[in-house]
N, C-alpha and C. Protein backbone atom coordinates (compact mmCIF):
# COMPACT_ATOMS: atom_id res chain seq x y z
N UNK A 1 0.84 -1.18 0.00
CA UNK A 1 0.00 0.00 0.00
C UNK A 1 0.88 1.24 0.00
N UNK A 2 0.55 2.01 -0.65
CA UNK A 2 1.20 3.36 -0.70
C UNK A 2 0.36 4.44 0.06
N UNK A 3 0.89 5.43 0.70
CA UNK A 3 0.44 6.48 1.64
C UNK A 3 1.11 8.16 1.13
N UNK A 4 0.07 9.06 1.00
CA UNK A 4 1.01 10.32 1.30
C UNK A 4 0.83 10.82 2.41
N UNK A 5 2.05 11.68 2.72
CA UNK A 5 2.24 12.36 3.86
C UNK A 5 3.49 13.46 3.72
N UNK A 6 2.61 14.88 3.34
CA UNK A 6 3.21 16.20 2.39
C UNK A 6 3.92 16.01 1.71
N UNK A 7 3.56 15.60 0.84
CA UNK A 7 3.94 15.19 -0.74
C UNK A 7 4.97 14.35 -0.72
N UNK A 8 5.32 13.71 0.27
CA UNK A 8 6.49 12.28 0.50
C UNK A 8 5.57 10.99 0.29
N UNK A 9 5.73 10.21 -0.47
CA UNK A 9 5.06 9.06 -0.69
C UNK A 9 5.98 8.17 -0.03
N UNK A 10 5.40 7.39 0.49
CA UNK A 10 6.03 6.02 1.97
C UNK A 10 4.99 4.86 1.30
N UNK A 11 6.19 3.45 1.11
CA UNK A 11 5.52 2.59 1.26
C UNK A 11 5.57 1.79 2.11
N UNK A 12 4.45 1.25 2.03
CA UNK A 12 4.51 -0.21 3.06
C UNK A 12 4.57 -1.56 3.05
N UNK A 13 5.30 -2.36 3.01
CA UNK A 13 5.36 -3.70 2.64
C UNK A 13 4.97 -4.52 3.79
N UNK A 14 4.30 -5.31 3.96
CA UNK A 14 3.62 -6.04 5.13
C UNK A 14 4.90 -7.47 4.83
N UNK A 15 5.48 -7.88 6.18
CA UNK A 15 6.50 -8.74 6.30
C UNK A 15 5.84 -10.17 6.96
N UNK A 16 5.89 -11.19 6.19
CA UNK A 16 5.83 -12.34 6.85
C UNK A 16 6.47 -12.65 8.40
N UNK A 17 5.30 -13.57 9.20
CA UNK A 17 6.07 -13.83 10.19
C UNK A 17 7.22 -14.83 10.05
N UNK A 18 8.63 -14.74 10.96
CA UNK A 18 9.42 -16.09 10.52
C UNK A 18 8.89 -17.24 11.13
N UNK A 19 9.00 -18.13 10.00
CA UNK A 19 9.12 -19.36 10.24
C UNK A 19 10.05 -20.28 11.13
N UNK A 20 9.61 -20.12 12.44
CA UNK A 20 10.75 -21.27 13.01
C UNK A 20 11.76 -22.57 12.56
N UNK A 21 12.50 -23.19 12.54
CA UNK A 21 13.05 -24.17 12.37
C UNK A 21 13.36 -24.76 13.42
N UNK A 22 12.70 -26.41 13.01
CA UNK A 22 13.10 -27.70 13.74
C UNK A 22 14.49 -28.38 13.45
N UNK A 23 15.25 -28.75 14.31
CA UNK A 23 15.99 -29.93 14.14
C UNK A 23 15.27 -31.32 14.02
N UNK A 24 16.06 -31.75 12.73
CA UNK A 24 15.40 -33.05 12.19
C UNK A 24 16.54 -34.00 11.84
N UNK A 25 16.66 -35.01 11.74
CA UNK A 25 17.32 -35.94 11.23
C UNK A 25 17.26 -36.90 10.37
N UNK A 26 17.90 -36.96 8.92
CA UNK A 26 17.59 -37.41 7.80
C UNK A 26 18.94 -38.57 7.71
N UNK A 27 18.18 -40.26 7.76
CA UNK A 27 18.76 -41.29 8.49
C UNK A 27 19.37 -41.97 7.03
N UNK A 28 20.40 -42.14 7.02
CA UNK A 28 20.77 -43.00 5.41
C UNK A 28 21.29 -44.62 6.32
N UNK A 29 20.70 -45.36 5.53
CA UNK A 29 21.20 -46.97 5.85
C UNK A 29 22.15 -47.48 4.82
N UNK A 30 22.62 -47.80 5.02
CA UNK A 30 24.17 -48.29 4.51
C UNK A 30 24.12 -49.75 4.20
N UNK A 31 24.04 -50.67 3.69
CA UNK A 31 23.97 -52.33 3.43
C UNK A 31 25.37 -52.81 3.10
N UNK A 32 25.65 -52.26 2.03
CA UNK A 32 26.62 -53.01 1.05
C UNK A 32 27.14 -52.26 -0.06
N UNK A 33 28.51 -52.28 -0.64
CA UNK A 33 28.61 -52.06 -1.95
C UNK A 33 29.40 -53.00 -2.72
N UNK A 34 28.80 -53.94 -3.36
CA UNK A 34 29.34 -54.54 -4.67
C UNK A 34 30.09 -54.45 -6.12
N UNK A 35 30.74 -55.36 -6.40
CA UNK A 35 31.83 -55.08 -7.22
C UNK A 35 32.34 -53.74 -7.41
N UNK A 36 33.54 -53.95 -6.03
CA UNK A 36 34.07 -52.75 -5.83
C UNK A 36 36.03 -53.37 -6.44
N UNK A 37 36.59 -52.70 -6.99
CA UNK A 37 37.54 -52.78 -7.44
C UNK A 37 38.95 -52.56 -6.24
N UNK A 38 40.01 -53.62 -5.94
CA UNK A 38 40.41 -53.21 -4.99
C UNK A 38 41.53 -52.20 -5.21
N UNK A 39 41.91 -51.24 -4.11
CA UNK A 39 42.39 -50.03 -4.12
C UNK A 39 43.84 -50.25 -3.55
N UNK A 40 43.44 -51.13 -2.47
CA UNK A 40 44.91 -51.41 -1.73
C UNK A 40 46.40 -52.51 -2.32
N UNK A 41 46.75 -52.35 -2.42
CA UNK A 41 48.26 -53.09 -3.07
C UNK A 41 49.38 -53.56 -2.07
N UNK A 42 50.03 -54.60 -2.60
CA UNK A 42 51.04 -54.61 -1.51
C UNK A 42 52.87 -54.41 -2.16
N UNK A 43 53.87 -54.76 -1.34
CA UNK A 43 55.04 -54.43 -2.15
C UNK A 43 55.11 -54.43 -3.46
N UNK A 44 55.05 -55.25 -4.16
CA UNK A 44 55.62 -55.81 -5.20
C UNK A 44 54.16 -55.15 -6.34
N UNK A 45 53.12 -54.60 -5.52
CA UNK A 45 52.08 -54.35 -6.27
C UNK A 45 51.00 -54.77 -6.71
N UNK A 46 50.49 -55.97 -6.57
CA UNK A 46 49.40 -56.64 -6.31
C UNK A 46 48.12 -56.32 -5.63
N UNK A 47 46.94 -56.13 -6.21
CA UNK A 47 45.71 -56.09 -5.66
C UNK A 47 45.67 -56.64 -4.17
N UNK A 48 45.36 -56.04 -2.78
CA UNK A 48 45.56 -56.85 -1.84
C UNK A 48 44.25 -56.86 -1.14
N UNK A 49 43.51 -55.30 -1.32
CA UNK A 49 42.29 -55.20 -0.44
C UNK A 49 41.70 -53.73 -0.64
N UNK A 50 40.61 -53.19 0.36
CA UNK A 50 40.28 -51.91 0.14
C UNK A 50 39.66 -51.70 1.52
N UNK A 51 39.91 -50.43 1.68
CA UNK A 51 38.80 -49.78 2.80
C UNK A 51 38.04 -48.56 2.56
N UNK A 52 37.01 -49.32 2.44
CA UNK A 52 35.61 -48.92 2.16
C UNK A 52 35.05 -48.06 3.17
N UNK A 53 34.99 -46.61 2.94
CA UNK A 53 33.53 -45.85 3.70
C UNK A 53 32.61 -44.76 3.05
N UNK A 54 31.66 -44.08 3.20
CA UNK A 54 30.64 -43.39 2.75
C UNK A 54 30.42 -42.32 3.22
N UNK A 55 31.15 -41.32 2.39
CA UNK A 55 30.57 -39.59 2.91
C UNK A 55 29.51 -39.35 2.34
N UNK A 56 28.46 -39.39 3.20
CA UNK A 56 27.23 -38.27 2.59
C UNK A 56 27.00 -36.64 3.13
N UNK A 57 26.34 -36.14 2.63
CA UNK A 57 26.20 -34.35 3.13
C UNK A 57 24.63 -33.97 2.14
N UNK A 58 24.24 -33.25 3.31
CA UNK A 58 22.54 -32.34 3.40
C UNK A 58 23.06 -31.18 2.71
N UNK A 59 22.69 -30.16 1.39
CA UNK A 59 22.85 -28.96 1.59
C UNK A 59 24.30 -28.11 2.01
N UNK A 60 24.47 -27.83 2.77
CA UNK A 60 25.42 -27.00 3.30
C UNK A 60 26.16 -27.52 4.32
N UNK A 61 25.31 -28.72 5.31
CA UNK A 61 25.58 -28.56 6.30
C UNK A 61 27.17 -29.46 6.78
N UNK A 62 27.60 -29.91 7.42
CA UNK A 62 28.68 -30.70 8.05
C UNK A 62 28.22 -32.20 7.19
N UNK A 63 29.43 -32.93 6.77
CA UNK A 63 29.38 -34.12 5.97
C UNK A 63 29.68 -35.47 7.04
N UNK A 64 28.95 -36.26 6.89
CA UNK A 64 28.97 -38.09 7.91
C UNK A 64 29.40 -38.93 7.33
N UNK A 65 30.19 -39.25 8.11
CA UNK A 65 31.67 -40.43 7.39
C UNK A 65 30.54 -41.90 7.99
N UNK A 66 30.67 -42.69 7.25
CA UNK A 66 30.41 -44.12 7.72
C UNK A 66 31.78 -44.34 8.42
N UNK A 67 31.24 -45.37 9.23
CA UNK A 67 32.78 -46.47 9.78
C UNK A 67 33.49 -47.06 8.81
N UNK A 68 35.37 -46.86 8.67
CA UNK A 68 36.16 -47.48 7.82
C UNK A 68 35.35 -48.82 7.84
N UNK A 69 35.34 -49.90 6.64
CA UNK A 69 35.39 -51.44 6.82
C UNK A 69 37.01 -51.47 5.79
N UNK A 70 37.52 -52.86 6.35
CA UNK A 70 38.41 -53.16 5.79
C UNK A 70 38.24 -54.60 4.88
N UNK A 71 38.54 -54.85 3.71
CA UNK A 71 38.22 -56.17 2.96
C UNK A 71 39.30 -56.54 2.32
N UNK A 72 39.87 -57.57 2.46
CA UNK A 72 40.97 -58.11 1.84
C UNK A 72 40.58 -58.66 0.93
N UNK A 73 41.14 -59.07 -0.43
CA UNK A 73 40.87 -59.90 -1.48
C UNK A 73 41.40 -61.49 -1.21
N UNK A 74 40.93 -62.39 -1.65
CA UNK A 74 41.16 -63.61 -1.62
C UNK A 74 41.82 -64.23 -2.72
N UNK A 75 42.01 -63.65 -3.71
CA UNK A 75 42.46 -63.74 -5.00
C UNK A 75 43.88 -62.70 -5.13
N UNK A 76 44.59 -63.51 -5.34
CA UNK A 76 46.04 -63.06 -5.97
C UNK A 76 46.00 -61.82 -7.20
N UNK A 77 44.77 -61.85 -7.79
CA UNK A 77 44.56 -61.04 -9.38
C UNK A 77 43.75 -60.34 -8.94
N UNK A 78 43.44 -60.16 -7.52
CA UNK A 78 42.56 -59.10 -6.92
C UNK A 78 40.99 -58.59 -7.07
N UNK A 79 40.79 -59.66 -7.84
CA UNK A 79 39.08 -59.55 -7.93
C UNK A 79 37.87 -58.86 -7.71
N UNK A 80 36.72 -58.38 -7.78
CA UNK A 80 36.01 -57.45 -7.26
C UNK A 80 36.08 -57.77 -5.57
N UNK A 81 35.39 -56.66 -4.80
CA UNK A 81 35.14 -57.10 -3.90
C UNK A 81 33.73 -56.40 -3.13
N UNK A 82 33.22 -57.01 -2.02
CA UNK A 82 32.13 -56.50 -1.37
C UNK A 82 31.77 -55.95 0.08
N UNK A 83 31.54 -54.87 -0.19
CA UNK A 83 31.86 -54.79 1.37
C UNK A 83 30.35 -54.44 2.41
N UNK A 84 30.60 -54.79 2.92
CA UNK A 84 28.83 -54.59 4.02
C UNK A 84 29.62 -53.79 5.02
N UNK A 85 28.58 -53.43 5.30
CA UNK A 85 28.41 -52.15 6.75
C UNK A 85 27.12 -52.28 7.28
N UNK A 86 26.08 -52.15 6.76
CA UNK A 86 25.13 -52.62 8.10
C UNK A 86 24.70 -51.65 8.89
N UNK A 87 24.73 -49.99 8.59
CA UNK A 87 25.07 -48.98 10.03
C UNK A 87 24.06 -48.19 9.64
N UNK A 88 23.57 -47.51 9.98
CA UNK A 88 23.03 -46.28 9.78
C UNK A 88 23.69 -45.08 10.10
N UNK A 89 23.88 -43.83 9.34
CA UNK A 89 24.68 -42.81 9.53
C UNK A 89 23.51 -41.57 9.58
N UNK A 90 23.28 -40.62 10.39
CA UNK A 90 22.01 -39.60 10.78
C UNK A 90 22.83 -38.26 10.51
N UNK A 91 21.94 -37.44 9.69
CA UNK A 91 22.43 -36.12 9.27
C UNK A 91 21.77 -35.21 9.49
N UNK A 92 22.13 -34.15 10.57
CA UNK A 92 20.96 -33.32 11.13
C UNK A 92 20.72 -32.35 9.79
N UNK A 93 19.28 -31.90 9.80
CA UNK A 93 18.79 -31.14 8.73
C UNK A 93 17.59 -30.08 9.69
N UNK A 94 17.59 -28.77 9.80
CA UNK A 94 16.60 -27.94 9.70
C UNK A 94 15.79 -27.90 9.22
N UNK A 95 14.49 -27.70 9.41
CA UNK A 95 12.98 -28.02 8.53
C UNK A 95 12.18 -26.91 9.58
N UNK A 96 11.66 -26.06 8.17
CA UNK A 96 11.69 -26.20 6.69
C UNK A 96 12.83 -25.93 6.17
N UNK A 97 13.28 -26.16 5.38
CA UNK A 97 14.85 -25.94 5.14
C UNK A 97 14.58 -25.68 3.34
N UNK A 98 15.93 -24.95 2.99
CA UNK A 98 16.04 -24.70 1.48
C UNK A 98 16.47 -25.08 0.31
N UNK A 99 17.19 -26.18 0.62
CA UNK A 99 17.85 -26.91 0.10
C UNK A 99 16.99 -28.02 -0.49
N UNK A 100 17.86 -28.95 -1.19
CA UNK A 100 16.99 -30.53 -1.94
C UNK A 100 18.31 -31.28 -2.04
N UNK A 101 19.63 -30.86 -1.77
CA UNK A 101 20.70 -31.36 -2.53
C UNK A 101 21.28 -32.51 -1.46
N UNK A 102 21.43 -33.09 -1.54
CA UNK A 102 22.08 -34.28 -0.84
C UNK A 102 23.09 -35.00 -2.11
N UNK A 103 24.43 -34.97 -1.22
CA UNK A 103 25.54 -35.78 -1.90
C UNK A 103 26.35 -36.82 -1.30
């Protein structure tokens, strides 16, 4: 709405109330990842094993490491490998929040 008041025109913009924010927690479960290629080597250079973990991140906020697992290969030629975890990792998130991006 617009107003005069001696020939000064003033407007007015009517302001939303803020919206509070909750702490929430957005839970990722972790199982397994399959045919994973191994990373680790030993002297001479040979495929030996890998250790496997999972950064995820909300938006902006601070990023959640899964627990290292460690997997050795059973195979000399180093073969795929699989690794389980089993865990759940919890990522606090604000709501309503602005974001959609999870990585």
């Amino acid at each position: 709405a617009n107003k005069q008041a001696e020939g000064i025109e003033i407007k007015v913009f009517k302001i939303s109330p803020p919206v509070p924010q909750e702490l929430h927690f957005l839970a990722v479960t972790l199982y397994r990842a399959k045919d994973v290629p191994p990373m680790d080597k030993n002297v001479i250079g040979n495929p030996t094993g890998i250790d496997g973990y999972v950064i995820t991140k909300f938006g902006d906020g601070d990023p959640a490491k899964s627990p290292v697992v460690s997997v050795k290969s059973s195979s000399k030629t180093g073969g795929l490998l699989s690794i389980e975890w089993k865990v759940r990792i919890f990522i606090p998130v604000m709501v309503p929040t602005m974001t959609n991006r999870i990585e």
